[in-house]
Each structure stands twice: as C-alpha cells, then as structure tokens.
N, C-alpha and C. Protein backbone atom coordinates (compact mmCIF):
# COMPACT_ATOMS: atom_id res chain seq x y z
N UNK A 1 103.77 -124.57 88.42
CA UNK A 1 105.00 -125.27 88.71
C UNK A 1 104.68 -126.74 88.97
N UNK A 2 105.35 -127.33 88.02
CA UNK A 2 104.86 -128.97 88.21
C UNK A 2 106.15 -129.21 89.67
N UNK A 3 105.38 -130.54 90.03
CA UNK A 3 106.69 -131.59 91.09
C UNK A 3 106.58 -133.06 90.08
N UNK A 4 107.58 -133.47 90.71
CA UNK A 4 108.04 -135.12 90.80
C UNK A 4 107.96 -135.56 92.05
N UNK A 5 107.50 -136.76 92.17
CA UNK A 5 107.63 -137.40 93.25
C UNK A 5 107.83 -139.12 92.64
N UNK A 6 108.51 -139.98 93.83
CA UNK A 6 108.50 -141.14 93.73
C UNK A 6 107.25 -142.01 94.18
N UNK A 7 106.81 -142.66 92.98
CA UNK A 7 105.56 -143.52 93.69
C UNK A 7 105.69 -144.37 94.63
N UNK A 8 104.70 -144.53 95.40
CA UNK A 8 105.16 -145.53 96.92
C UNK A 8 104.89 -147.28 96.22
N UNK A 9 103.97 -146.77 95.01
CA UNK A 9 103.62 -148.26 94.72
C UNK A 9 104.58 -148.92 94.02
N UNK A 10 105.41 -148.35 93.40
CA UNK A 10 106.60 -149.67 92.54
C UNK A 10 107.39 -148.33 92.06
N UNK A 11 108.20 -148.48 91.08
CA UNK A 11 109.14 -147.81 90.71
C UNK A 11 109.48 -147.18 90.27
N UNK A 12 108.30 -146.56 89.59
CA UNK A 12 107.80 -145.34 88.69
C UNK A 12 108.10 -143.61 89.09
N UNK A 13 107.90 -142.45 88.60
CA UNK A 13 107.53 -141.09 89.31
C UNK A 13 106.76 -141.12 88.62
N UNK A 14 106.02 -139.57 89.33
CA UNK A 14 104.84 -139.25 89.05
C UNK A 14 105.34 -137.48 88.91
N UNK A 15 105.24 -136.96 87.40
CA UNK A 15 104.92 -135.48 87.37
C UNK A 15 103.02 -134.86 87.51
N UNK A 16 103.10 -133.91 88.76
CA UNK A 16 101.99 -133.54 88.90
C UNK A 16 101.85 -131.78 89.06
N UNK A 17 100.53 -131.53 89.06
CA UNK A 17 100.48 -130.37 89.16
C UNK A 17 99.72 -130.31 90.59
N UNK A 18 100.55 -129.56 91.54
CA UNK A 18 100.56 -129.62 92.78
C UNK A 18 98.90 -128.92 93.16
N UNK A 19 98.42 -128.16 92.46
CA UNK A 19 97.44 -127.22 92.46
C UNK A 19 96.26 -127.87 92.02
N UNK A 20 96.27 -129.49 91.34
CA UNK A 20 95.29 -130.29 90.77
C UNK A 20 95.92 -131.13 90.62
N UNK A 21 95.64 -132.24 90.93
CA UNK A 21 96.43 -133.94 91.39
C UNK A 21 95.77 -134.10 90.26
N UNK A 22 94.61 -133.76 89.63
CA UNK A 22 94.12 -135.01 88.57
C UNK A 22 94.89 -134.64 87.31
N UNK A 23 95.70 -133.53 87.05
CA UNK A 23 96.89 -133.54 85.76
C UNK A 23 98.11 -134.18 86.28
N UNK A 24 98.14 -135.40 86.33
CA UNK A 24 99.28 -135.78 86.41
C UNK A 24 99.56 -137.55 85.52
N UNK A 25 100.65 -137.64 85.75
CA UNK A 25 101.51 -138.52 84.63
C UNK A 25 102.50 -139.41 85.99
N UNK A 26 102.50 -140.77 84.96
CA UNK A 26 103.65 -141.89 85.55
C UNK A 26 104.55 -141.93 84.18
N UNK A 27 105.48 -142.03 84.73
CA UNK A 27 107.00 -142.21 84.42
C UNK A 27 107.90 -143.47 84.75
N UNK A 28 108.68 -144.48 83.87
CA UNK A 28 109.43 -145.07 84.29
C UNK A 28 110.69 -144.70 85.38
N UNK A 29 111.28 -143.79 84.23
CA UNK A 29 112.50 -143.19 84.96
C UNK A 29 112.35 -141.72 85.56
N UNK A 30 113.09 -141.09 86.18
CA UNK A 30 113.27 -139.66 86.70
C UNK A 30 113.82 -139.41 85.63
N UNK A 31 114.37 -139.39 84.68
CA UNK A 31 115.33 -138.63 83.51
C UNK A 31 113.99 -137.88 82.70
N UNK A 32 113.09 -139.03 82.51
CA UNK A 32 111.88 -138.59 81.48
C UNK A 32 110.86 -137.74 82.81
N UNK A 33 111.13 -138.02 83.57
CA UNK A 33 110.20 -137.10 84.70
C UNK A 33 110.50 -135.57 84.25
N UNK A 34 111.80 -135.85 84.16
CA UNK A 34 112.55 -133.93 84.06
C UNK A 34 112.10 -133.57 83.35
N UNK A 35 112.34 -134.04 81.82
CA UNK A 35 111.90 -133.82 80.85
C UNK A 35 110.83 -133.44 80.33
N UNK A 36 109.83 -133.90 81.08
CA UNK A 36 108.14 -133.90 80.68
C UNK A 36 108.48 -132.42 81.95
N UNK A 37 108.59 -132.12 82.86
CA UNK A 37 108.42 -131.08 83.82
C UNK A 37 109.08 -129.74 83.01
N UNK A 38 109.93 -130.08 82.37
CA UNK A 38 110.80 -128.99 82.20
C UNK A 38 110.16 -128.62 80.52
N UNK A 39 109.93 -129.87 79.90
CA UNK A 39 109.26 -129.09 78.48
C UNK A 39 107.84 -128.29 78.35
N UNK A 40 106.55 -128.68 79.89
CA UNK A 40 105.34 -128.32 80.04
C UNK A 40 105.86 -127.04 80.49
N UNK A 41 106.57 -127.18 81.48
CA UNK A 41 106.79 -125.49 81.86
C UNK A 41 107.09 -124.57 81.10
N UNK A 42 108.01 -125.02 80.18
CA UNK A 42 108.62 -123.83 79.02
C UNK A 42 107.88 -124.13 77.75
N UNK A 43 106.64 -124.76 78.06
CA UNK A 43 105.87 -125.05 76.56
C UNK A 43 106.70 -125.28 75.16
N UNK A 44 107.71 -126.35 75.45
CA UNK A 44 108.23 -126.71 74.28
C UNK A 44 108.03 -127.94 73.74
N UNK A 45 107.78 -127.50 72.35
CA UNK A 45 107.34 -129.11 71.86
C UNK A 45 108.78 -130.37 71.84
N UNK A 46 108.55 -131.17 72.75
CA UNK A 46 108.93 -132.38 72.63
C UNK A 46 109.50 -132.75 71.21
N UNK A 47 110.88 -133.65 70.48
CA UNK A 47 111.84 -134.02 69.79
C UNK A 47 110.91 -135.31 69.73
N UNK A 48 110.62 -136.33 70.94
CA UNK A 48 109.83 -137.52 70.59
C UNK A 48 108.80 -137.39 69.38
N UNK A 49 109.19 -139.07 69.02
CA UNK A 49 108.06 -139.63 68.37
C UNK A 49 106.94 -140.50 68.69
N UNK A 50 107.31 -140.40 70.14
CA UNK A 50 106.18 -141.04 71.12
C UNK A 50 105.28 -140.88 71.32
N UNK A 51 103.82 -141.35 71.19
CA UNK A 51 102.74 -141.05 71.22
C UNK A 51 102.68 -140.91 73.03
N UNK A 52 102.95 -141.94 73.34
CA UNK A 52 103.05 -142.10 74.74
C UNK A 52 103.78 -141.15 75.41
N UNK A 53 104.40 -140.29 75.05
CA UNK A 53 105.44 -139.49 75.41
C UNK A 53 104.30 -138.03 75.77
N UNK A 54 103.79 -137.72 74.27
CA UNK A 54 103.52 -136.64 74.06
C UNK A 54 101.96 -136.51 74.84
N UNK A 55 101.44 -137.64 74.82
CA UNK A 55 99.92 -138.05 75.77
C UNK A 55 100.27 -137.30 77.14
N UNK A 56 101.62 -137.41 77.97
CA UNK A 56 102.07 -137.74 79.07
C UNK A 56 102.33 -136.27 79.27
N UNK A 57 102.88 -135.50 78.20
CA UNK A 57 102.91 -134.00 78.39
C UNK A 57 101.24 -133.31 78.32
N UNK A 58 100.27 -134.06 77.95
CA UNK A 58 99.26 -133.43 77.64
C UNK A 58 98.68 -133.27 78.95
N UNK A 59 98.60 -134.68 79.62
CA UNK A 59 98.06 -134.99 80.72
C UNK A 59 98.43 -133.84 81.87
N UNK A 60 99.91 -133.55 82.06
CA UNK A 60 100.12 -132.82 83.06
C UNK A 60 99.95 -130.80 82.70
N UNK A 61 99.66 -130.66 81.22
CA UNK A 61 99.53 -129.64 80.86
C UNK A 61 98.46 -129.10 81.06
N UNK A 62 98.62 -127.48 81.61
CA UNK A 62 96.94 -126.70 82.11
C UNK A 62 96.86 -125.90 81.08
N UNK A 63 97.75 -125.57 79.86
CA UNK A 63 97.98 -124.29 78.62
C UNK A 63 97.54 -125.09 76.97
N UNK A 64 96.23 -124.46 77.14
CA UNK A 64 95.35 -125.11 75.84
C UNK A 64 95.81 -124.98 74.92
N UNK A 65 96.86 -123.64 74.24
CA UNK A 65 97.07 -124.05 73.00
C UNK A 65 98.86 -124.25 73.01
N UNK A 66 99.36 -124.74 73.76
CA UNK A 66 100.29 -126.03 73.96
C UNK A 66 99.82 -127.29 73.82
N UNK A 67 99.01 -127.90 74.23
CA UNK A 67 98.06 -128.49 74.31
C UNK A 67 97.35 -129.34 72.84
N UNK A 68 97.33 -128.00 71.91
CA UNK A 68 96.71 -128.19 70.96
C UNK A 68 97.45 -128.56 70.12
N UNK A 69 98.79 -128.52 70.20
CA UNK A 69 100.23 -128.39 69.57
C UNK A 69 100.79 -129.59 69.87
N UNK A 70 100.54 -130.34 71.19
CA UNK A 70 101.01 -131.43 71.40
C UNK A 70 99.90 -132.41 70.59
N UNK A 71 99.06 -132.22 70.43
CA UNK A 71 97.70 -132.96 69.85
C UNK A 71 97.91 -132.84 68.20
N UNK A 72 98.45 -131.92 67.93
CA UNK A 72 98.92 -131.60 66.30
C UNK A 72 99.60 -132.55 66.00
N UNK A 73 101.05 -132.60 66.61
CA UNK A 73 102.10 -133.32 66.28
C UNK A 73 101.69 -135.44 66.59
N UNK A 74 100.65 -135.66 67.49
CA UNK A 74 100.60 -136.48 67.66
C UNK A 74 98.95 -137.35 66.52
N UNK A 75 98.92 -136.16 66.18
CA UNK A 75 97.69 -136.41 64.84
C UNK A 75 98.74 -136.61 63.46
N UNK A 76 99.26 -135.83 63.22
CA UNK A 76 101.00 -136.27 62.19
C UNK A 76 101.15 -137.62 62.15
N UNK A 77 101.81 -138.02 63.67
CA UNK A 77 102.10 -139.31 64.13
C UNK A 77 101.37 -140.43 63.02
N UNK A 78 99.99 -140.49 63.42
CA UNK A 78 99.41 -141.81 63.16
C UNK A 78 99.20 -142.04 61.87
C-alpha cells in the first residue's frame, strides 16, 4: 500500500512505499500523486507518454514484471 504525503521542502508530494522509503517518487501536483498510487497498486499500465511519468511509476514499484512493462513501453518511447 503506497502513501502520499506533502513535502515539507517546497510544494511537491511524495508517493512512497511506507515499508521502504527508498521506492519513492516527487510529484508536482496531488492529482498525479493519485494517479501514480492508484495505477502501481492495480498494476496498470499508464495512458502517458511520459518518460518521466512512467520512470516515477517504476521508482515506487516493488512488482518486477510490472516493472518490466513499464520499462517496455518506455523503450517504445525513445
């Protein structure tokens, strides 16, 4: 179960995995916070064409071949 929290340092969130701080991700907005929380949990691949997007789901992801899938689509990308 990922969280969100608001960073204390400027204006950003942060999706983390409460169980290991070092998978975690900054966020501009809370909208894309949800988003990245709610697509890692239900292992769904992301609509973006964001490299930056899809990095950001990788980062907070512990499920390797989600994982591998987000790394697929972002090998497409370039």
């Amino acid at each position: 179960m990922l969280k969100i929290k608001k960073s204390h340092l400027n204006e950003s969130y942060i999706v983390y995995n409460p169980l290991d701080f070092s998978k975690h991700t900054h966020v501009q907005q809370r909208g894309i916070a949800c988003v990245v929380k709610w697509n890692v949990e239900r292992k769904l691949l992301p609509k973006t064409n964001s490299v930056w997007l899809l990095e950001s789901h990788m980062r907070v992801s512990d499920n390797k071949s989600y994982s591998e899938q987000l790394q697929a689509k972002i090998d497409s990308l370039k």
